[in-house]
PDB file of N, CA and C in Angstrom:
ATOM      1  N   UNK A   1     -31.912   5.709 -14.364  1.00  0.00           N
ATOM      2  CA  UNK A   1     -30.626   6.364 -14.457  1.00  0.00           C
ATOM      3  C   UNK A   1     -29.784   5.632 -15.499  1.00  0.00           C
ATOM      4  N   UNK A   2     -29.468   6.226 -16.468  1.00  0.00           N
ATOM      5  CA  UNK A   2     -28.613   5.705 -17.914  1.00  0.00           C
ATOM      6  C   UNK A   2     -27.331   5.403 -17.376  1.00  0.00           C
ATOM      7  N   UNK A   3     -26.762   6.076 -16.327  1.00  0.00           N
ATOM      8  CA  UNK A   3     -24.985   5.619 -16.293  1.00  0.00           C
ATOM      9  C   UNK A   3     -24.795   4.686 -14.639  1.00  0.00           C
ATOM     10  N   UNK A   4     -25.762   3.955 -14.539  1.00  0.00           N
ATOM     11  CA  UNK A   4     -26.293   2.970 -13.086  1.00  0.00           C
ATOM     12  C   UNK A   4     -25.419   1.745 -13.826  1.00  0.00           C
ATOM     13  N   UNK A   5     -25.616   0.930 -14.641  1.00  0.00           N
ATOM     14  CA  UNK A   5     -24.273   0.079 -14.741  1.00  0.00           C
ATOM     15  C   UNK A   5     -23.171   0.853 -14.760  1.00  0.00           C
ATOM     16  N   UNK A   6     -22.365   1.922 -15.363  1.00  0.00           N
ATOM     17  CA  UNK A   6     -21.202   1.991 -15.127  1.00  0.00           C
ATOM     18  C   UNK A   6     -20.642   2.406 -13.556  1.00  0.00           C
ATOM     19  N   UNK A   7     -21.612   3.364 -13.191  1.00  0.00           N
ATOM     20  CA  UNK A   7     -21.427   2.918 -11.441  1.00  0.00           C
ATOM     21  C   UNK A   7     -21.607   2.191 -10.479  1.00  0.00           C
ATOM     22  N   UNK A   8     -22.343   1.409 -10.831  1.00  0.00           N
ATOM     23  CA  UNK A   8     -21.711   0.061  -9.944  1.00  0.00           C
ATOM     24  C   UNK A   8     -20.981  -0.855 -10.554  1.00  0.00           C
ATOM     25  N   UNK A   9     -20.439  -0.546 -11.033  1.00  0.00           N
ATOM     26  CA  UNK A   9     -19.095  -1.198 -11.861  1.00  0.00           C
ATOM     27  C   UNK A   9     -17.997  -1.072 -11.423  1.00  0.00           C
ATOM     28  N   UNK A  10     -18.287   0.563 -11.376  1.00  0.00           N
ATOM     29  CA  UNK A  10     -17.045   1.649 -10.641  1.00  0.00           C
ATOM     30  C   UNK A  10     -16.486   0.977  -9.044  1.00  0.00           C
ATOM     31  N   UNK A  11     -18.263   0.814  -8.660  1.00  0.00           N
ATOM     32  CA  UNK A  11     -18.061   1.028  -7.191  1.00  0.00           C
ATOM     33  C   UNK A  11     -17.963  -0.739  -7.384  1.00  0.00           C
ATOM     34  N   UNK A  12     -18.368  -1.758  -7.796  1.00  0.00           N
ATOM     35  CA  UNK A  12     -17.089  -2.779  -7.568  1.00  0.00           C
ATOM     36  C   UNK A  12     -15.799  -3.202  -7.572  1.00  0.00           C
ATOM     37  N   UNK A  13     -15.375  -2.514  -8.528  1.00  0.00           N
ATOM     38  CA  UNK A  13     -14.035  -2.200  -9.463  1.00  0.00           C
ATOM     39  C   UNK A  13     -13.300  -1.057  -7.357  1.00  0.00           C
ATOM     40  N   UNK A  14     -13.632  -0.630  -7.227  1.00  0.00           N
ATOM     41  CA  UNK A  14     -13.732   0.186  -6.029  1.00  0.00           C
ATOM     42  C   UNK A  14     -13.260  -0.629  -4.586  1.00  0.00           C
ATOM     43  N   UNK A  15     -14.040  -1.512  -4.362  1.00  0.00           N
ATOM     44  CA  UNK A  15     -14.615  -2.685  -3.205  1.00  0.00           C
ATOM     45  C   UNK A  15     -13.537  -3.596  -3.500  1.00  0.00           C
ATOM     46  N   UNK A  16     -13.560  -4.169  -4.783  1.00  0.00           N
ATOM     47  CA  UNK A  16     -12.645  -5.347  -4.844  1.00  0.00           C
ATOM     48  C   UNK A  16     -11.029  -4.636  -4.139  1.00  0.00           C
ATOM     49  N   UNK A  17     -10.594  -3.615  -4.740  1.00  0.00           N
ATOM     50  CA  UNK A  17      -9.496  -2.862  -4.525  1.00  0.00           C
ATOM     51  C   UNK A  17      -9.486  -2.802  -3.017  1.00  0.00           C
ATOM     52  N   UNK A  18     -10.373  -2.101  -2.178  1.00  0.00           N
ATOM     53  CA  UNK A  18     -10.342  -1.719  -0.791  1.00  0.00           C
ATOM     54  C   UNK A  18     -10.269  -2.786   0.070  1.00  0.00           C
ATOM     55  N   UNK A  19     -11.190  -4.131  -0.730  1.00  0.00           N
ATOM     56  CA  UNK A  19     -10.743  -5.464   0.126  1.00  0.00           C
ATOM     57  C   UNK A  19      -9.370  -6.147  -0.053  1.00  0.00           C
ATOM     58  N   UNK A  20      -8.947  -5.925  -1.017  1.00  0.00           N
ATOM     59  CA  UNK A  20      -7.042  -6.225  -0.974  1.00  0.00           C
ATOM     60  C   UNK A  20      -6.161  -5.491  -0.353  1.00  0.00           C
ATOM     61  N   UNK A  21      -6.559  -4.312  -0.041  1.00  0.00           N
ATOM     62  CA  UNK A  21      -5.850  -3.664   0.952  1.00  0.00           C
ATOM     63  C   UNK A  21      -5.974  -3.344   2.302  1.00  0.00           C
ATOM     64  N   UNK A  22      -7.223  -4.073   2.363  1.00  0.00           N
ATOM     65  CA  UNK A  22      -7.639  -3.684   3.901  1.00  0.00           C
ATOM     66  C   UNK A  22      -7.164  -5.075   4.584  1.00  0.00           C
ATOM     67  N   UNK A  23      -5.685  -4.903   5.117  1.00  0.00           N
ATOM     68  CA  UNK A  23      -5.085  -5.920   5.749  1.00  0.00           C
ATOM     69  C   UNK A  23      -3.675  -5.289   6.029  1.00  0.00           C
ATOM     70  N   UNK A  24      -3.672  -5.316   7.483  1.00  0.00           N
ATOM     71  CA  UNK A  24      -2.692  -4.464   8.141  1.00  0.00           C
ATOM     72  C   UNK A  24      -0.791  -4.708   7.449  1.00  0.00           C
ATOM     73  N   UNK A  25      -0.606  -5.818   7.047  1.00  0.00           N
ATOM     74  CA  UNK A  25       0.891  -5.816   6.153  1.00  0.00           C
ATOM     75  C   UNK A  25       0.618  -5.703   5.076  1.00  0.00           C
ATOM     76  N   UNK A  26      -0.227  -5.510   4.062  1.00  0.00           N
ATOM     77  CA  UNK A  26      -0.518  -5.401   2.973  1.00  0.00           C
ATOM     78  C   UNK A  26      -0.540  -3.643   2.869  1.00  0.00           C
ATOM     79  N   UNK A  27      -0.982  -3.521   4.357  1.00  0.00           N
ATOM     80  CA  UNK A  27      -0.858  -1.755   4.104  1.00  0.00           C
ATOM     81  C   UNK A  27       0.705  -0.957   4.522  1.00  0.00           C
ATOM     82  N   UNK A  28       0.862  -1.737   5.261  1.00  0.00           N
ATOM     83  CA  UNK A  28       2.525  -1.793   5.106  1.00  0.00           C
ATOM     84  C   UNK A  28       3.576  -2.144   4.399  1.00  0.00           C
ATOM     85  N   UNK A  29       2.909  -2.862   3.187  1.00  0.00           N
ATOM     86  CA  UNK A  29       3.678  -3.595   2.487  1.00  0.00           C
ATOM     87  C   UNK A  29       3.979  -2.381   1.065  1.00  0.00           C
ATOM     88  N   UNK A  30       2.280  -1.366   0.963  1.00  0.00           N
ATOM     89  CA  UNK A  30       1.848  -0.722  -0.159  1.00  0.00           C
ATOM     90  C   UNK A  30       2.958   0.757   1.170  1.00  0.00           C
ATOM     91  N   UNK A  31       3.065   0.822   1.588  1.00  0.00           N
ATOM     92  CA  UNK A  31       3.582   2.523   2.456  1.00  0.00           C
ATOM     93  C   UNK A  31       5.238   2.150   1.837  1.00  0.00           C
ATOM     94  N   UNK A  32       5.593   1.404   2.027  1.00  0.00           N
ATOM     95  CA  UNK A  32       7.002   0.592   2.161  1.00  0.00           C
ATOM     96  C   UNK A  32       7.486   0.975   0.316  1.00  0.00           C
ATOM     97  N   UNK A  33       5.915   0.436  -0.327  1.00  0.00           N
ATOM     98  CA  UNK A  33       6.521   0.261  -1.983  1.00  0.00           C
ATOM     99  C   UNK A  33       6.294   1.832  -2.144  1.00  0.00           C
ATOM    100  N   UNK A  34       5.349   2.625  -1.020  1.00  0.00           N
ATOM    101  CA  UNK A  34       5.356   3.953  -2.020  1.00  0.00           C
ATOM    102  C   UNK A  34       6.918   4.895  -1.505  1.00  0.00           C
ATOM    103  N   UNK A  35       7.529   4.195  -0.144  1.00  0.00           N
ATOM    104  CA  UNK A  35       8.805   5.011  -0.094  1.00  0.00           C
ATOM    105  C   UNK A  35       9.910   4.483  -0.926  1.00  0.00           C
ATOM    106  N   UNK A  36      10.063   3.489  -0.891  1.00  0.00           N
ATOM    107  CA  UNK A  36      10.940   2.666  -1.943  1.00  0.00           C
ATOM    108  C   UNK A  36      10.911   2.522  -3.631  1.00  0.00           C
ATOM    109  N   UNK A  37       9.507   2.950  -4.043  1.00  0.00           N
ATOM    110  CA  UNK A  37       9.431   3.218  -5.113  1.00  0.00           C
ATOM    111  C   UNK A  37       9.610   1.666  -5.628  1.00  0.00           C
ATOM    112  N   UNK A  38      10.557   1.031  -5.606  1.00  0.00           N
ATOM    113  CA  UNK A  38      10.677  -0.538  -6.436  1.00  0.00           C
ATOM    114  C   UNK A  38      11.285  -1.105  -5.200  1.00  0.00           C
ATOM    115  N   UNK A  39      11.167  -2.421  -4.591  1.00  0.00           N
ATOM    116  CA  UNK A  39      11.715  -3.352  -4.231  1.00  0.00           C
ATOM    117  C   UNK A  39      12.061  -4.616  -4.246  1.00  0.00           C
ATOM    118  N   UNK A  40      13.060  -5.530  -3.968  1.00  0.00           N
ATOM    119  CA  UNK A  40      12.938  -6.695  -4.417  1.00  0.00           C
ATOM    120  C   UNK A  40      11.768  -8.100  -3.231  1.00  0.00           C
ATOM    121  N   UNK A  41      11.805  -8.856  -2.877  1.00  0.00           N
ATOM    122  CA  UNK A  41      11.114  -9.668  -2.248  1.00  0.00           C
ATOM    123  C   UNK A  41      11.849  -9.771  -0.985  1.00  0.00           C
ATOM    124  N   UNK A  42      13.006  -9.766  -1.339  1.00  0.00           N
ATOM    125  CA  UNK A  42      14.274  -9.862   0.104  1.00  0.00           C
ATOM    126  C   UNK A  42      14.030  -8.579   1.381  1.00  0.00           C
ATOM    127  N   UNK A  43      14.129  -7.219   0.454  1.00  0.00           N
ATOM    128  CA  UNK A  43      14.276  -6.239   0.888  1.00  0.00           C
ATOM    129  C   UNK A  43      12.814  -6.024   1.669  1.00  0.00           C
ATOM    130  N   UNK A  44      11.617  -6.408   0.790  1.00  0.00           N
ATOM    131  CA  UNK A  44      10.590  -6.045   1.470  1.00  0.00           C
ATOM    132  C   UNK A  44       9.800  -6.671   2.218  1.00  0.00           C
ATOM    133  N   UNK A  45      10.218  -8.393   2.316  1.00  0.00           N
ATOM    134  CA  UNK A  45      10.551  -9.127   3.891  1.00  0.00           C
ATOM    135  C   UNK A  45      10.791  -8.773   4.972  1.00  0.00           C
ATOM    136  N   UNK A  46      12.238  -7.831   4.574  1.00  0.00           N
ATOM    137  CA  UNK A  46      12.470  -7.744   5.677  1.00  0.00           C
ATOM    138  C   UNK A  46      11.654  -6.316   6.543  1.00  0.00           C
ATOM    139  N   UNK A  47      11.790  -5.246   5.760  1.00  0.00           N
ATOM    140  CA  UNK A  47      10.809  -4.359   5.714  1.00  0.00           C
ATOM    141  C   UNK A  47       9.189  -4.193   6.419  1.00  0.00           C
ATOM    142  N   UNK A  48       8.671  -4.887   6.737  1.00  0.00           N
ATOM    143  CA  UNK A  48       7.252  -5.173   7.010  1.00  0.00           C
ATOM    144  C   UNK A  48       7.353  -6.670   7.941  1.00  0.00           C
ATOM    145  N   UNK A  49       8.619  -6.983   7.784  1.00  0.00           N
ATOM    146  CA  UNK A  49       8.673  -8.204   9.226  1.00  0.00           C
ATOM    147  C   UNK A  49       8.194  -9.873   8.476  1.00  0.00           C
ATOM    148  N   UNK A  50       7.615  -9.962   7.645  1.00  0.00           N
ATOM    149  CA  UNK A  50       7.306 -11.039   7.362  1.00  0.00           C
ATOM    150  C   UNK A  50       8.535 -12.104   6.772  1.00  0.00           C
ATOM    151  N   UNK A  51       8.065 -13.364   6.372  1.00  0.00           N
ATOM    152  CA  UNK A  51       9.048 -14.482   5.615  1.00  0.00           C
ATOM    153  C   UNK A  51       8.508 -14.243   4.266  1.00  0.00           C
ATOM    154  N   UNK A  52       9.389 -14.409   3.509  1.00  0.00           N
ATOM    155  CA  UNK A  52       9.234 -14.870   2.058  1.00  0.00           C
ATOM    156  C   UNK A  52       8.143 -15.129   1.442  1.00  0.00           C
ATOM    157  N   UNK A  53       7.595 -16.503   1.995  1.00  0.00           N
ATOM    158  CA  UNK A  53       6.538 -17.014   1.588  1.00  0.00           C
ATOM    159  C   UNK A  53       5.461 -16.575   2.181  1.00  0.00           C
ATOM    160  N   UNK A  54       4.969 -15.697   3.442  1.00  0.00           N
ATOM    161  CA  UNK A  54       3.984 -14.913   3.362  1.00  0.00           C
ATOM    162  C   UNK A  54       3.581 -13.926   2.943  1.00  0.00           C
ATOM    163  N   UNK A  55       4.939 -13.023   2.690  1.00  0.00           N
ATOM    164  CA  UNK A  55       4.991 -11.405   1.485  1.00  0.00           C
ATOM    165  C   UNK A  55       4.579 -12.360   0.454  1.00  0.00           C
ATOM    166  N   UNK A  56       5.120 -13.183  -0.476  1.00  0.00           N
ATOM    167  CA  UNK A  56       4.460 -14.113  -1.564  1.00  0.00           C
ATOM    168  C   UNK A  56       3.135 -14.198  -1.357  1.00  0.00           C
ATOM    169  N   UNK A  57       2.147 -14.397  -0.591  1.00  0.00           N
ATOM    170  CA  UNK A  57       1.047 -14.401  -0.437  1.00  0.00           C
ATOM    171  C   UNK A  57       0.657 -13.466  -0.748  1.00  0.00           C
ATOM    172  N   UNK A  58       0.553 -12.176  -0.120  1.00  0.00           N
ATOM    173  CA  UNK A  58      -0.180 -10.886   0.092  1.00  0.00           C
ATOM    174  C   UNK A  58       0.267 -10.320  -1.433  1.00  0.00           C
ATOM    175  N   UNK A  59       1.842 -10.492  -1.957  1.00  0.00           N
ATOM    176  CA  UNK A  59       1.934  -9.644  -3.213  1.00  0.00           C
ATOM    177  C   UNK A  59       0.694 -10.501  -4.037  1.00  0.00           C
ATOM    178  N   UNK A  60       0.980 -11.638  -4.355  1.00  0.00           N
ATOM    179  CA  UNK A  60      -0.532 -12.127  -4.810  1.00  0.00           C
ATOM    180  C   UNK A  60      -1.309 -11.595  -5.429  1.00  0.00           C
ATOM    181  N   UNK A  61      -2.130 -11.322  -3.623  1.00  0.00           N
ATOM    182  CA  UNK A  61      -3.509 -10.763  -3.365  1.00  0.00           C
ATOM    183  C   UNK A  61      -3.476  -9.293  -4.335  1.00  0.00           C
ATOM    184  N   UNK A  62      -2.342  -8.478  -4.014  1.00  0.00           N
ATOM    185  CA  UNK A  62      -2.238  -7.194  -4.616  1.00  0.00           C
ATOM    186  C   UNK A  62      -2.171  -7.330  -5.952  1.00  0.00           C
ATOM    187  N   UNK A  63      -1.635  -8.155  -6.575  1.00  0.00           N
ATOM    188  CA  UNK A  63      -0.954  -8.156  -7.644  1.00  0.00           C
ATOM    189  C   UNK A  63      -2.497  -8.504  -8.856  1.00  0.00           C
ATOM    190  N   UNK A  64      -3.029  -9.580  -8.133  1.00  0.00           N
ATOM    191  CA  UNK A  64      -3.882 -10.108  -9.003  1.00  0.00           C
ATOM    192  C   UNK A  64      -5.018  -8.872  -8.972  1.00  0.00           C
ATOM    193  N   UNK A  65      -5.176  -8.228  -8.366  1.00  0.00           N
ATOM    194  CA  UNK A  65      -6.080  -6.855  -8.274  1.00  0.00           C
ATOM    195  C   UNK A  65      -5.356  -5.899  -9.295  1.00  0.00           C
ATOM    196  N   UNK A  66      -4.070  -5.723  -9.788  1.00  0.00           N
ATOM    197  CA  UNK A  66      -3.638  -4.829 -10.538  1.00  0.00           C
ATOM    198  C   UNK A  66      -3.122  -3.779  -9.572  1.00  0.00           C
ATOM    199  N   UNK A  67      -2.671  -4.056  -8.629  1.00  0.00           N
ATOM    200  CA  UNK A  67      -2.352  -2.555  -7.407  1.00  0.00           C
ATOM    201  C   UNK A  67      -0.858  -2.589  -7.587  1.00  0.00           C
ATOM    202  N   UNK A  68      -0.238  -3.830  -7.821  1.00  0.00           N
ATOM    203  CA  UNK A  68       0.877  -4.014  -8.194  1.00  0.00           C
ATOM    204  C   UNK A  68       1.256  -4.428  -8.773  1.00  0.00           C
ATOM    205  N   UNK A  69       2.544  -4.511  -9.483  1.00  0.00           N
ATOM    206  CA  UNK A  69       3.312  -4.876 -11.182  1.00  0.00           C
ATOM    207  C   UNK A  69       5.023  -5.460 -10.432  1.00  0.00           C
ATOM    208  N   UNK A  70       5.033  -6.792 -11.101  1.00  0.00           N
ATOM    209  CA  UNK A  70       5.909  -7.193 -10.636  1.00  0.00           C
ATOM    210  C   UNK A  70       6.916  -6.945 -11.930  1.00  0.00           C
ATOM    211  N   UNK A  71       8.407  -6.836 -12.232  1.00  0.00           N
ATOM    212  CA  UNK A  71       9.230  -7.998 -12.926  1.00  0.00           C
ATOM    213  C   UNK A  71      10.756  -8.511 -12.237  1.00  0.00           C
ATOM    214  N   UNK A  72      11.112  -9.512 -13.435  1.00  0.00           N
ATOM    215  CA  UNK A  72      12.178  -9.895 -13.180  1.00  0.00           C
ATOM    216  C   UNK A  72      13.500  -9.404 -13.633  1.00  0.00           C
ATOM    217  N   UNK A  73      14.326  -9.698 -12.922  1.00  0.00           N
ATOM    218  CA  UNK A  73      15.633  -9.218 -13.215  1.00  0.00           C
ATOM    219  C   UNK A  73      16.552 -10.345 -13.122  1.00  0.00           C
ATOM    220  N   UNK A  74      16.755 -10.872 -14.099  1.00  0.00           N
ATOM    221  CA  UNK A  74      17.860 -12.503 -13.507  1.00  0.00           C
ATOM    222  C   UNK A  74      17.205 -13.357 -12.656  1.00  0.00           C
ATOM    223  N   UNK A  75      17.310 -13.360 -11.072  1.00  0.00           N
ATOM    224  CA  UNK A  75      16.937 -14.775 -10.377  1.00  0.00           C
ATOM    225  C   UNK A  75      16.131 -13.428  -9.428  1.00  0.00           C
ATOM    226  N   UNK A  76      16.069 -12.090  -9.313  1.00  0.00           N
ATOM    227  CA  UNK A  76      15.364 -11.257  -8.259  1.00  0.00           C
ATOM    228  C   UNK A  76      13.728 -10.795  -9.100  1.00  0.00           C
ATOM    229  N   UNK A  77      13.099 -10.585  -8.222  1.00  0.00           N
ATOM    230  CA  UNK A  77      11.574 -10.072  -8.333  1.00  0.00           C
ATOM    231  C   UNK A  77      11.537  -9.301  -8.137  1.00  0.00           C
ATOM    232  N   UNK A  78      11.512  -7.776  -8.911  1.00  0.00           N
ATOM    233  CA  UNK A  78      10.981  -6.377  -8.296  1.00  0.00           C
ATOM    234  C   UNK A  78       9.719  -6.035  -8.388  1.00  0.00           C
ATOM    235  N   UNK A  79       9.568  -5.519  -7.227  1.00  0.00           N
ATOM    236  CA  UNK A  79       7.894  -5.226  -7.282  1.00  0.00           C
ATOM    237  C   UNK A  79       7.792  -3.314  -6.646  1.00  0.00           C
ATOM    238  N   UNK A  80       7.023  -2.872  -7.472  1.00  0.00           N
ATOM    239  CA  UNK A  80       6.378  -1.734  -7.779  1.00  0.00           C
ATOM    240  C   UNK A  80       4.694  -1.284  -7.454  1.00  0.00           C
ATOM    241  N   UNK A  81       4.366  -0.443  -6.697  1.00  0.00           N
ATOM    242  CA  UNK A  81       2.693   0.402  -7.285  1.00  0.00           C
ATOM    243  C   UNK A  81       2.735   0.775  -8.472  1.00  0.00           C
ATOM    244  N   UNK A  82       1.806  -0.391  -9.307  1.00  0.00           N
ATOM    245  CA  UNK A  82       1.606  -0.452 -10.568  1.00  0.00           C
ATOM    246  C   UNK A  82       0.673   0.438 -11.171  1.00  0.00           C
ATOM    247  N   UNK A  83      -0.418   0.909 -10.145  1.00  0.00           N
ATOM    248  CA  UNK A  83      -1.439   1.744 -10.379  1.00  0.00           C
ATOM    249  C   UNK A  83      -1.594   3.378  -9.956  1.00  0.00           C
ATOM    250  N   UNK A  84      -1.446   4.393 -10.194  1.00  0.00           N
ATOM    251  CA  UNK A  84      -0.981   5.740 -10.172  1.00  0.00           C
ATOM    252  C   UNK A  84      -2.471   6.349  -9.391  1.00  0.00           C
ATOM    253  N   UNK A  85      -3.487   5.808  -9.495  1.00  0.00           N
ATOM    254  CA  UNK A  85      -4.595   6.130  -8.382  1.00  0.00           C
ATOM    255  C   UNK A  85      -4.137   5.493  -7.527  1.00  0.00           C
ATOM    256  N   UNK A  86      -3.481   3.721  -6.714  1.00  0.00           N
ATOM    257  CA  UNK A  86      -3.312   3.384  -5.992  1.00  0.00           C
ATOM    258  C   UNK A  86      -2.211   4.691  -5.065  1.00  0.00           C
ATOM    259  N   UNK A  87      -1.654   4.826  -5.864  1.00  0.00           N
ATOM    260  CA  UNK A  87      -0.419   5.845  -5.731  1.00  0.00           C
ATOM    261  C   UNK A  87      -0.755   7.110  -5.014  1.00  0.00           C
ATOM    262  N   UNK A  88      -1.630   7.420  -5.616  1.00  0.00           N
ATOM    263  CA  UNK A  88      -2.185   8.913  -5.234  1.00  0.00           C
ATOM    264  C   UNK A  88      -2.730   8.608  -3.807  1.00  0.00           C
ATOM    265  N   UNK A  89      -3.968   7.625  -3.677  1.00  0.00           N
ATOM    266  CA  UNK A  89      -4.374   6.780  -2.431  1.00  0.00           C
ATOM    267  C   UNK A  89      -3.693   7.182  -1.444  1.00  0.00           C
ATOM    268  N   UNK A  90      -2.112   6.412  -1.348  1.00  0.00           N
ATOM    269  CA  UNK A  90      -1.589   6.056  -0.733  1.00  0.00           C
ATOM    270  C   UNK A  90      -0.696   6.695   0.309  1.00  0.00           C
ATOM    271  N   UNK A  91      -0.289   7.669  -1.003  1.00  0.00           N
ATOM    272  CA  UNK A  91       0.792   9.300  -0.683  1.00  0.00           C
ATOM    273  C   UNK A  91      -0.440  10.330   0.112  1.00  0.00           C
ATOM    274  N   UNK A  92      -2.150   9.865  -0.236  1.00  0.00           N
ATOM    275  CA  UNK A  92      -2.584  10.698   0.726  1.00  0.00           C
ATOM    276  C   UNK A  92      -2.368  10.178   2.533  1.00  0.00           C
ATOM    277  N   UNK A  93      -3.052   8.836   2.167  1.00  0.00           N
ATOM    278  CA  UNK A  93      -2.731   7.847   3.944  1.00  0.00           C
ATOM    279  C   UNK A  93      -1.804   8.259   4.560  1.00  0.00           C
ATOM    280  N   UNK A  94      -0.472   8.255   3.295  1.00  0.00           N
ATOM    281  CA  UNK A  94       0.977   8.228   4.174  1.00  0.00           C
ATOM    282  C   UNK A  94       1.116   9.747   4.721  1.00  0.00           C
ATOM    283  N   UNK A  95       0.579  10.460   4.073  1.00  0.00           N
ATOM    284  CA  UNK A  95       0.624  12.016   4.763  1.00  0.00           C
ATOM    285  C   UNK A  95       0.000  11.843   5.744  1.00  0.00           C
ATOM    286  N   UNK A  96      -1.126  11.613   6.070  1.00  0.00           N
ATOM    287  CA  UNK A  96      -2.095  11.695   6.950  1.00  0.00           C
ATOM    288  C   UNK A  96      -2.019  10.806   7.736  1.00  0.00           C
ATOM    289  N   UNK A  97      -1.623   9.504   7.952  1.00  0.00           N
ATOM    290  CA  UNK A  97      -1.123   8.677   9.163  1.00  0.00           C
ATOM    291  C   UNK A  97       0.203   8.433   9.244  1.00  0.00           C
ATOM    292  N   UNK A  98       1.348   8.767   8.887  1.00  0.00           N
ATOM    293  CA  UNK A  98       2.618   8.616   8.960  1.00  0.00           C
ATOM    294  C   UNK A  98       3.713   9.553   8.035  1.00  0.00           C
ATOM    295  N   UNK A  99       3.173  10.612   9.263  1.00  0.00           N
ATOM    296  CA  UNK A  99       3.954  11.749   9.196  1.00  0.00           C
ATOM    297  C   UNK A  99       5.716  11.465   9.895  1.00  0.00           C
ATOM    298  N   UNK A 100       6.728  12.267   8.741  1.00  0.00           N
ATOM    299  CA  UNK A 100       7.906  11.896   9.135  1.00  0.00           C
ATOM    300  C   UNK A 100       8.182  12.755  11.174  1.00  0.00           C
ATOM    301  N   UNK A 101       9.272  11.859  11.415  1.00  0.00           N
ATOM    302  CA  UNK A 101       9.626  11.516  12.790  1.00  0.00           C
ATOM    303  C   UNK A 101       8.652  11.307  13.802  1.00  0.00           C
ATOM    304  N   UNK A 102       8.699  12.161  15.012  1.00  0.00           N
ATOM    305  CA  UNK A 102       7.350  11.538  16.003  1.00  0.00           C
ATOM    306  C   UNK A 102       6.509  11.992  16.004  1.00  0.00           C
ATOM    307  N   UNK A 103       6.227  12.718  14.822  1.00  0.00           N
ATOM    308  CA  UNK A 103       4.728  13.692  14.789  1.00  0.00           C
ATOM    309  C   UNK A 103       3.158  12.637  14.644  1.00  0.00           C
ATOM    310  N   UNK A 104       3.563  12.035  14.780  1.00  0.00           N
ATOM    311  CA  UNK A 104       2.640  10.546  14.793  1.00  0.00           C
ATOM    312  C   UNK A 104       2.179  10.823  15.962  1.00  0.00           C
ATOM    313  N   UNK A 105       3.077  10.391  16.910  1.00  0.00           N
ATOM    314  CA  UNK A 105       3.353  10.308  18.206  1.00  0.00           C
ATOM    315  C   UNK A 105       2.791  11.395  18.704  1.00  0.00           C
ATOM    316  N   UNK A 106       3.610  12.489  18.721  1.00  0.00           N
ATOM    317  CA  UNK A 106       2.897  14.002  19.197  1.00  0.00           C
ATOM    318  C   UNK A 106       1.694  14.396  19.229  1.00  0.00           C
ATOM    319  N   UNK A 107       1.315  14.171  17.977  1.00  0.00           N
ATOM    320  CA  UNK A 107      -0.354  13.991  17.246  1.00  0.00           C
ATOM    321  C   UNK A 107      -1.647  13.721  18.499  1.00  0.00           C
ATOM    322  N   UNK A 108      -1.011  12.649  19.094  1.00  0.00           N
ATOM    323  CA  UNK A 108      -1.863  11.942  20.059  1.00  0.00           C
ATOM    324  C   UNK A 108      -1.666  12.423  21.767  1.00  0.00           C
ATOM    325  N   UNK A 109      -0.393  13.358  21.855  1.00  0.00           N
ATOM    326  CA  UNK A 109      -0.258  13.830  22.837  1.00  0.00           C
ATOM    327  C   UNK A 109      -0.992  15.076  22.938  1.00  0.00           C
ATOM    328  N   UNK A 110      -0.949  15.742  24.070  1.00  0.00           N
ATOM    329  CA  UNK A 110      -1.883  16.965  24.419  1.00  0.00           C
ATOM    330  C   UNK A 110      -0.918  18.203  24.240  1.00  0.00           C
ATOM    331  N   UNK A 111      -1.328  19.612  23.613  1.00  0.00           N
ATOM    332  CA  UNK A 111       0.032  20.305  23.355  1.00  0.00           C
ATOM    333  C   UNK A 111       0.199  20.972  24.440  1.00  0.00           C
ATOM    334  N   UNK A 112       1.797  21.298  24.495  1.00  0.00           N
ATOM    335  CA  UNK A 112       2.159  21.869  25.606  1.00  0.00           C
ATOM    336  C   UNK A 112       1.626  22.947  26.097  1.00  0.00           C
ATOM    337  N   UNK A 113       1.950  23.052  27.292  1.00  0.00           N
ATOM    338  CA  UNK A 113       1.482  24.681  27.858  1.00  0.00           C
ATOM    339  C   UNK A 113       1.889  25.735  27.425  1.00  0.00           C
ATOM    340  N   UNK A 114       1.307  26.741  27.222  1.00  0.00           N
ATOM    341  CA  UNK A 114       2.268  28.101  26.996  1.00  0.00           C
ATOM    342  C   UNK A 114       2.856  28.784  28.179  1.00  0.00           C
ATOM    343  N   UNK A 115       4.077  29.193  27.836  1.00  0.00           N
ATOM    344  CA  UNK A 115       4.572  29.444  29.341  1.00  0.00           C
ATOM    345  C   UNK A 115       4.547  31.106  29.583  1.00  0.00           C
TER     346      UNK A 115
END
């Protein structure tokens, strides 16, 4: 097969990505940047529950994968989904596991009776 290096290339290029995100605040961290569109480090602390220096960690992890694009502004850090497939990804998850109000919730309940 002539195009066998570029697919498993793909599909590492693939793996590396899915292992930076497969970590439960990191996937909260990426739902958070796709409603917010840009945030600073403060905002998205608080956002996803963590301290400073552990969001510092995980942006990292994301960052050094290319999933996210940081810059600066004076003494603040904004951080962004740098990658427009990550994007697409993400806006599908967020449809599909975190649907707005309790339809989450409902989802898992049994539907009502008809009366």
């Amino acid at each position: 097969m002539d195009d066998m290096p570029a697919f498993e290339a793909k599909a590492s290029e693939v793996a590396a990505i899915l292992r930076a995100v497969a970590n439960e605040r990191r996937l909260m961290l990426l739902c958070r940047l796709l409603d917010m569109g840009e945030a600073n480090v403060g905002t998205l602390a608080e956002a996803v529950g963590l301290s400073q220096s552990a969001l510092s960690q995980h942006l990292t992890v994301l960052r050094d994968q290319g999933i996210v694009a940081r810059r600066r502004e004076s003494q603040t850090l904004w951080y962004r989904i740098a990658d427009p497939r990550i994007e697409a990804l993400f806006s599908t998850l967020h449809g599909l596991f975190c649907p707005p109000g309790d339809e989450a919730d409902a989802s898992r309940r049994p539907p009502d009776p008809i009366a």
